[in-house]
N, C-alpha and C. Protein backbone atom coordinates (compact mmCIF):
# COMPACT_ATOMS: atom_id res chain seq x y z
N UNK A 1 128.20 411.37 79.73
CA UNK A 1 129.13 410.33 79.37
C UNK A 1 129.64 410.60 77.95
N UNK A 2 130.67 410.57 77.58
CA UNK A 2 131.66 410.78 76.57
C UNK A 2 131.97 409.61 75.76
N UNK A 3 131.48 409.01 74.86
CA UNK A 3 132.14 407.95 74.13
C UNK A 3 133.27 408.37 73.27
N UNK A 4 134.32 407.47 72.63
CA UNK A 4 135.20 408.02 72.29
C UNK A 4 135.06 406.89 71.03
N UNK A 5 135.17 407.15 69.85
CA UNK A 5 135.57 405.92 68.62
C UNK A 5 136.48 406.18 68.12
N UNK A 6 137.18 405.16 67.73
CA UNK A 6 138.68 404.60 67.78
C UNK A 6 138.32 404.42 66.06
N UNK A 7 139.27 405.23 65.05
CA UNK A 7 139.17 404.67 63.63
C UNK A 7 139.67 403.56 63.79
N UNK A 8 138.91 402.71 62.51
CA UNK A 8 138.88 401.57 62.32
C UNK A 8 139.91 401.07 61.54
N UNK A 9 140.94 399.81 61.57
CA UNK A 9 142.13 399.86 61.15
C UNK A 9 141.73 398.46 59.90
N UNK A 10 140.62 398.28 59.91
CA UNK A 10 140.61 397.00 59.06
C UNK A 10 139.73 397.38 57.62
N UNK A 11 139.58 398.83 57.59
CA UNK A 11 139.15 399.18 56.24
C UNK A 11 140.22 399.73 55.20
N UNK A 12 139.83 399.19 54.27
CA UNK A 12 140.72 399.50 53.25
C UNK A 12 140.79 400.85 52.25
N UNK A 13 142.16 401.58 51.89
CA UNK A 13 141.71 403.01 51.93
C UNK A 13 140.68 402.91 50.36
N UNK A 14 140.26 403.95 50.16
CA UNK A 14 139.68 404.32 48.73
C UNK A 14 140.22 404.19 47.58
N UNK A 15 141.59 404.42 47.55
CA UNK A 15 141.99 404.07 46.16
C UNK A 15 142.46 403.00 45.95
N UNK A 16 142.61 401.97 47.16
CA UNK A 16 143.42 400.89 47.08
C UNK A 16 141.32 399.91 46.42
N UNK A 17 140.47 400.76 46.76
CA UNK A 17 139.15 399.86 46.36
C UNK A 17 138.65 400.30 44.83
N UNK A 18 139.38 401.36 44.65
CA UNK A 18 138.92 402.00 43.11
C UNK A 18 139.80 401.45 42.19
N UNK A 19 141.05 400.95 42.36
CA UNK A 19 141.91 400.42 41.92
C UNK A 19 141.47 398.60 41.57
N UNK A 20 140.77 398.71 42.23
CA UNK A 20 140.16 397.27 42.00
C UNK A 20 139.11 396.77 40.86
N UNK A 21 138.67 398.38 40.64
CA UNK A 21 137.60 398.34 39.68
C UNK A 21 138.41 399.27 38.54
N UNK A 22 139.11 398.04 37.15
CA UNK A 22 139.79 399.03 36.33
C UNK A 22 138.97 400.04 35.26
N UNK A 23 137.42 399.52 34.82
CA UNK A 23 136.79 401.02 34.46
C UNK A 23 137.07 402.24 35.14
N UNK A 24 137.17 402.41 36.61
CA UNK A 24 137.70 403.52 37.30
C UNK A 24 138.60 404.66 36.80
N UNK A 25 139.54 403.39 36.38
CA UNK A 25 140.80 403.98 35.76
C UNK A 25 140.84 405.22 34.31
N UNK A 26 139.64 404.84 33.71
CA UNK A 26 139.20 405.30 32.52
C UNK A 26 139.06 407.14 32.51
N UNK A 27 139.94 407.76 31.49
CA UNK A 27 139.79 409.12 31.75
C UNK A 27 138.86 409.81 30.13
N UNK A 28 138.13 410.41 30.16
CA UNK A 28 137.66 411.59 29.12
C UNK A 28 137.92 412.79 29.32
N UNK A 29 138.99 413.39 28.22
CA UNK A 29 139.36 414.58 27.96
C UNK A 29 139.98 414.96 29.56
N UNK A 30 140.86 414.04 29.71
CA UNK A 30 141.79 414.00 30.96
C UNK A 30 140.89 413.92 32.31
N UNK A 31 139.86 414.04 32.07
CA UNK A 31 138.94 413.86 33.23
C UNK A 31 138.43 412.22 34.00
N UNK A 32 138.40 411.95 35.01
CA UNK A 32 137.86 410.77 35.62
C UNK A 32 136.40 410.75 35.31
N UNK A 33 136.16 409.47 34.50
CA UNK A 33 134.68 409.39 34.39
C UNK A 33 133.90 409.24 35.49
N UNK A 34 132.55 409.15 35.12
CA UNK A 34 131.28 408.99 36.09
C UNK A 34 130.62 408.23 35.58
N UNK A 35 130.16 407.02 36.41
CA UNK A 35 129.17 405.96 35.48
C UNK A 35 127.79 406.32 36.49
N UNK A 36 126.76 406.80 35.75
CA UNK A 36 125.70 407.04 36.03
C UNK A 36 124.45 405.84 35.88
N UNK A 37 124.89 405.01 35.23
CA UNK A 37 124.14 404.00 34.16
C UNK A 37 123.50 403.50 35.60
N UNK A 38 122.30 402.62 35.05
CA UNK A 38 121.92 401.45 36.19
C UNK A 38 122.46 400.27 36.13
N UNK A 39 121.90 399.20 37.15
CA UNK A 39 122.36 398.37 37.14
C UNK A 39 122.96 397.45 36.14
N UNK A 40 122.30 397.41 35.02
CA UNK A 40 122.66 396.76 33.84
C UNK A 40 123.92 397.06 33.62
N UNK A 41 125.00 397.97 34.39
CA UNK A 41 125.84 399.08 33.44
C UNK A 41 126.58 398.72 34.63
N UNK A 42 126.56 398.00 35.65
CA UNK A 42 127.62 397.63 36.84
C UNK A 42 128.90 397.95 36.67
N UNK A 43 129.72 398.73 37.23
CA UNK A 43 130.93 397.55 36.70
C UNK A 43 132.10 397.08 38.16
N UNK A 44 132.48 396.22 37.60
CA UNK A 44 133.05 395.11 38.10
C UNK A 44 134.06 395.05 38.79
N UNK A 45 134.66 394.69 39.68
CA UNK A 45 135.70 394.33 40.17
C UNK A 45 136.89 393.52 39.18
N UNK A 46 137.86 393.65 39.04
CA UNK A 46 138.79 392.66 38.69
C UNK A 46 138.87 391.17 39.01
N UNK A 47 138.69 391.02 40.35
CA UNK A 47 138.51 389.40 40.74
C UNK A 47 137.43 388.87 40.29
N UNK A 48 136.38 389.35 40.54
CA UNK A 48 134.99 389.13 39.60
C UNK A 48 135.45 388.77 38.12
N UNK A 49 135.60 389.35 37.50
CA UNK A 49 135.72 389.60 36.34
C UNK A 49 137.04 388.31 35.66
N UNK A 50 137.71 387.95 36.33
CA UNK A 50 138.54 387.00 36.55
C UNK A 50 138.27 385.74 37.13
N UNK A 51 136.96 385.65 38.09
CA UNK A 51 136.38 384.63 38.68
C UNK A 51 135.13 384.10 37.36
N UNK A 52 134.93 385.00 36.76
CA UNK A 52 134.02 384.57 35.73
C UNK A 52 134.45 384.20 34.57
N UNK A 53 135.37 384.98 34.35
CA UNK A 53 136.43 384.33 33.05
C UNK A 53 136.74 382.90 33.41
N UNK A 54 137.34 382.93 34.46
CA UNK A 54 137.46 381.13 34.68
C UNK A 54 136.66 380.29 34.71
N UNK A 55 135.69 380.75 35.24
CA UNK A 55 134.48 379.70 35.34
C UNK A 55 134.10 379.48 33.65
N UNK A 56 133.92 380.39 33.09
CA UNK A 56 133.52 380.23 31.60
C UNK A 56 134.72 379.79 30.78
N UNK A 57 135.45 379.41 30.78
CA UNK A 57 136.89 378.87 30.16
C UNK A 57 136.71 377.83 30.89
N UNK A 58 136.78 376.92 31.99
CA UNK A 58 137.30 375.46 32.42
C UNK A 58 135.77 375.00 33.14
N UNK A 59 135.00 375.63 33.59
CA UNK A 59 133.62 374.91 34.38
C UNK A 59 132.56 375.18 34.06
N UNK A 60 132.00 376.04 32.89
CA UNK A 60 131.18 376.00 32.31
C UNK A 60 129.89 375.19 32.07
N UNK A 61 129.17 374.84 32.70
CA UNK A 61 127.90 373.64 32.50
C UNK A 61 126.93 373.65 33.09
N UNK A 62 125.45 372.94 32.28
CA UNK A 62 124.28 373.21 33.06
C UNK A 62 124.47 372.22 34.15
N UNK A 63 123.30 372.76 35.10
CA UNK A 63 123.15 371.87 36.79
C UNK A 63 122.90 370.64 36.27
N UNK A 64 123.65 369.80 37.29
CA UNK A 64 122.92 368.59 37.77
C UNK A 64 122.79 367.45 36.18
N UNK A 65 123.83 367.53 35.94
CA UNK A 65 124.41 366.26 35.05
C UNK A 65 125.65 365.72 35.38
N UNK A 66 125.77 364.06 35.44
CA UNK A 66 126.71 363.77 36.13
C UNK A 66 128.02 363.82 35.42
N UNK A 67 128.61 364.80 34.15
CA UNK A 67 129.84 364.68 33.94
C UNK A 67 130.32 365.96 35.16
N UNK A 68 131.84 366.21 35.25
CA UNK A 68 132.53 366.57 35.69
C UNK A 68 132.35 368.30 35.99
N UNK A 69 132.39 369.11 34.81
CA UNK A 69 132.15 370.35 34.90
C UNK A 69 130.35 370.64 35.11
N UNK A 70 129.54 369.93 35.33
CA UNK A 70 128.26 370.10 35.51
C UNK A 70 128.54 369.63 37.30
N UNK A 71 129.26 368.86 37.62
CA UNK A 71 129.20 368.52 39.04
C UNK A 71 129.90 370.27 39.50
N UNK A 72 130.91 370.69 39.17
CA UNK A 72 131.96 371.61 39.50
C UNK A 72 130.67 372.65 39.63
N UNK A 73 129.82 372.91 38.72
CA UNK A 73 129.30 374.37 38.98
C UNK A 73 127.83 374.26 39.91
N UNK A 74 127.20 372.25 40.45
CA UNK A 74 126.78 372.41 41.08
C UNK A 74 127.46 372.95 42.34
N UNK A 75 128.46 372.01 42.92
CA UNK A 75 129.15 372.87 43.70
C UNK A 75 129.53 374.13 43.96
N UNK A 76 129.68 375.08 43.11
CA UNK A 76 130.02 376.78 42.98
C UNK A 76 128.66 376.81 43.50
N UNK A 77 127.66 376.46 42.90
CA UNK A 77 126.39 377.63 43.17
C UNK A 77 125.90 376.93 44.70
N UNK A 78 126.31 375.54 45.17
CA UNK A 78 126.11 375.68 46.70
C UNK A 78 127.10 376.65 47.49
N UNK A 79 127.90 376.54 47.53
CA UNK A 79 129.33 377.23 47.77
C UNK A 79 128.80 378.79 48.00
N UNK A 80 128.13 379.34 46.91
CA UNK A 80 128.02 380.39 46.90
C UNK A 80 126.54 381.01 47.78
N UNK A 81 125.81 379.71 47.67
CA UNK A 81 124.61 379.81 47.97
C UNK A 81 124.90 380.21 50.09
N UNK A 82 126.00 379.13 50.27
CA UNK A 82 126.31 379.21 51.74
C UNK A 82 126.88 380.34 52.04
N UNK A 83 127.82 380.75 51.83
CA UNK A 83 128.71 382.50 51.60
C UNK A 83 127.11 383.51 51.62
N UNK A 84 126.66 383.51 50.54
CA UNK A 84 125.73 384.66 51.09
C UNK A 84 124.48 384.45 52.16
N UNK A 85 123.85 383.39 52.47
CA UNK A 85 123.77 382.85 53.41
C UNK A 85 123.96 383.36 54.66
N UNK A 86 125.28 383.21 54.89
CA UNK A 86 125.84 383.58 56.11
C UNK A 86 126.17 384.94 56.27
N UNK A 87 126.38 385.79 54.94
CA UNK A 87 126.42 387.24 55.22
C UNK A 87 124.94 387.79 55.45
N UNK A 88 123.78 387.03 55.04
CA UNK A 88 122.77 387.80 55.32
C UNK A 88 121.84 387.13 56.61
N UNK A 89 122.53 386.18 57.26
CA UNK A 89 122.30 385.57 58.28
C UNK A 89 121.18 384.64 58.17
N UNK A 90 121.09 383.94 56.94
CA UNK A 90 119.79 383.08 56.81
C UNK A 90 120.55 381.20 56.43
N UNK A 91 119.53 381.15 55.60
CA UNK A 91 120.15 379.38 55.35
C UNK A 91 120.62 379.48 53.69
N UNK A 92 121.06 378.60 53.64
CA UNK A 92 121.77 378.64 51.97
C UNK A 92 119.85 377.98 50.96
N UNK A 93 119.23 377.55 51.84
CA UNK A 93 117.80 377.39 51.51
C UNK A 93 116.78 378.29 50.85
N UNK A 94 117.34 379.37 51.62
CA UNK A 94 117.13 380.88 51.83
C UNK A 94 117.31 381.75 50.12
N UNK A 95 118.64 381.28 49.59
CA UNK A 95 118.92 382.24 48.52
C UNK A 95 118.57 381.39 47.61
N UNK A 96 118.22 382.34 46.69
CA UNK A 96 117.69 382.01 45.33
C UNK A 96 118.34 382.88 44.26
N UNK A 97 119.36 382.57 43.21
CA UNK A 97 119.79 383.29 41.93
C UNK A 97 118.74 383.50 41.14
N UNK A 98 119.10 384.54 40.25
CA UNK A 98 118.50 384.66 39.30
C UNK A 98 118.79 385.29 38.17
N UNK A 99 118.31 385.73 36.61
CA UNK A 99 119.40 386.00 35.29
C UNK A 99 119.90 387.33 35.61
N UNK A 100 119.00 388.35 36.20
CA UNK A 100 119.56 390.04 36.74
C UNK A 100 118.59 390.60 37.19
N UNK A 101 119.00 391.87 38.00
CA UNK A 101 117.99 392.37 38.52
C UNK A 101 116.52 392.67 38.31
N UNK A 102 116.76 393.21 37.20
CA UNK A 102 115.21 393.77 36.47
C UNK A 102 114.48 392.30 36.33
N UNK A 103 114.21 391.20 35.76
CA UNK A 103 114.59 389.98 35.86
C UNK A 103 113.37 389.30 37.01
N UNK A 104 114.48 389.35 38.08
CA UNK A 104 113.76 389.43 39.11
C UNK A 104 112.87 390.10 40.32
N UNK A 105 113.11 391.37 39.94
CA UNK A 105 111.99 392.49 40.23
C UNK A 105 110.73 392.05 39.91
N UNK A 106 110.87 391.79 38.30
CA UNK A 106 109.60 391.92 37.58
C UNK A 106 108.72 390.67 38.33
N UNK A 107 109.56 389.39 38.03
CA UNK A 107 108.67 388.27 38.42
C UNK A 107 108.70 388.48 40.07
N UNK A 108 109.30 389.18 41.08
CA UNK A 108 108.64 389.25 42.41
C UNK A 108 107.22 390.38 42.32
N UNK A 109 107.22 391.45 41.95
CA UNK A 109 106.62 391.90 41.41
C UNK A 109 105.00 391.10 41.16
N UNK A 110 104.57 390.71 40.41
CA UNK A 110 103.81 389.64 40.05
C UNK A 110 104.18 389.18 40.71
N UNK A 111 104.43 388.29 40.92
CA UNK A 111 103.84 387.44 42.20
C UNK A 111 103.83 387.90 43.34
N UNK A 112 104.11 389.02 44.10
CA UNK A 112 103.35 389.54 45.03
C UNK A 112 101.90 390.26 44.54
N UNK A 113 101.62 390.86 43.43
CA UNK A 113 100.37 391.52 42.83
C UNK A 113 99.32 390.12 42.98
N UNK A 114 99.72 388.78 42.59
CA UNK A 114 98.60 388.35 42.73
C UNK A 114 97.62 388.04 44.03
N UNK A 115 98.26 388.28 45.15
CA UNK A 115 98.00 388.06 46.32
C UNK A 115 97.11 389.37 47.35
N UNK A 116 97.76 390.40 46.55
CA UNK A 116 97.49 391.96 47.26
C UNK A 116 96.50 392.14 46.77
N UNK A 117 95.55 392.86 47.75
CA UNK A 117 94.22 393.59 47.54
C UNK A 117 93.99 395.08 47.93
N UNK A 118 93.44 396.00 47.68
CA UNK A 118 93.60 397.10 48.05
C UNK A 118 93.36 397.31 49.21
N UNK A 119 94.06 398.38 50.09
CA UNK A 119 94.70 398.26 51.63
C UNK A 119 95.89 397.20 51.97
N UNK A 120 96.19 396.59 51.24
CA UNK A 120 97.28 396.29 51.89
C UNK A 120 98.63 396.75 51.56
């Protein structure tokens, strides 16, 4: 039996996604850089980078105080909590933020060590 796959028409080409990320754009000694860095050293999308600018310019505030921009960013972080949620097929119950990766490595980390015994 012969399967046949059909390219896929709903991906978007490569430069139209590198174009999205304007560090990309960045040349040394006419050359296209390479970001090798770790995570700390991400870089970003434009909408990102624009979605956070806004938030930090007009909604800025800690959780769960009842003025206005403290209501706005409880909402974002349910909002957001449901979105990934549903991409990773669980409950918005499910996700938990945190300040960055390393961050939260460390403290899963520990706290799985206190539980583990050797062999497991």
């Amino acid at each position: 039996m012969t399967t046949t796959v059909s390219p896929r028409t709903d991906v978007r080409p490569l430069d139209a996604i590198r174009a999205d990320f304007p560090a990309l754009a960045r040349r040394e000694q006419g050359q296209p850089v390479a970001y090798f860095d770790g995570p700390g050293g991400t870089q970003v999308p434009r909408a990102v980078a624009e979605a956070m600018t806004d938030y930090l310019f007009h909604h800025n505030a800690n959780t769960h105080w009842l003025y206005p921009t403290s209501a706005e960013t409880d909402a974002l972080l349910e909002q957001a909590r449901a979105v990934f949620a549903d991409f990773f097929n669980a409950t918005p119950a499910d996700v938990s933020f945190g300040n960055n990766m390393t961050t939260i490595a460390f403290h899963l980390a520990r706290g799985l060590a206190r539980g583990w015994r050797a062999g497991d």
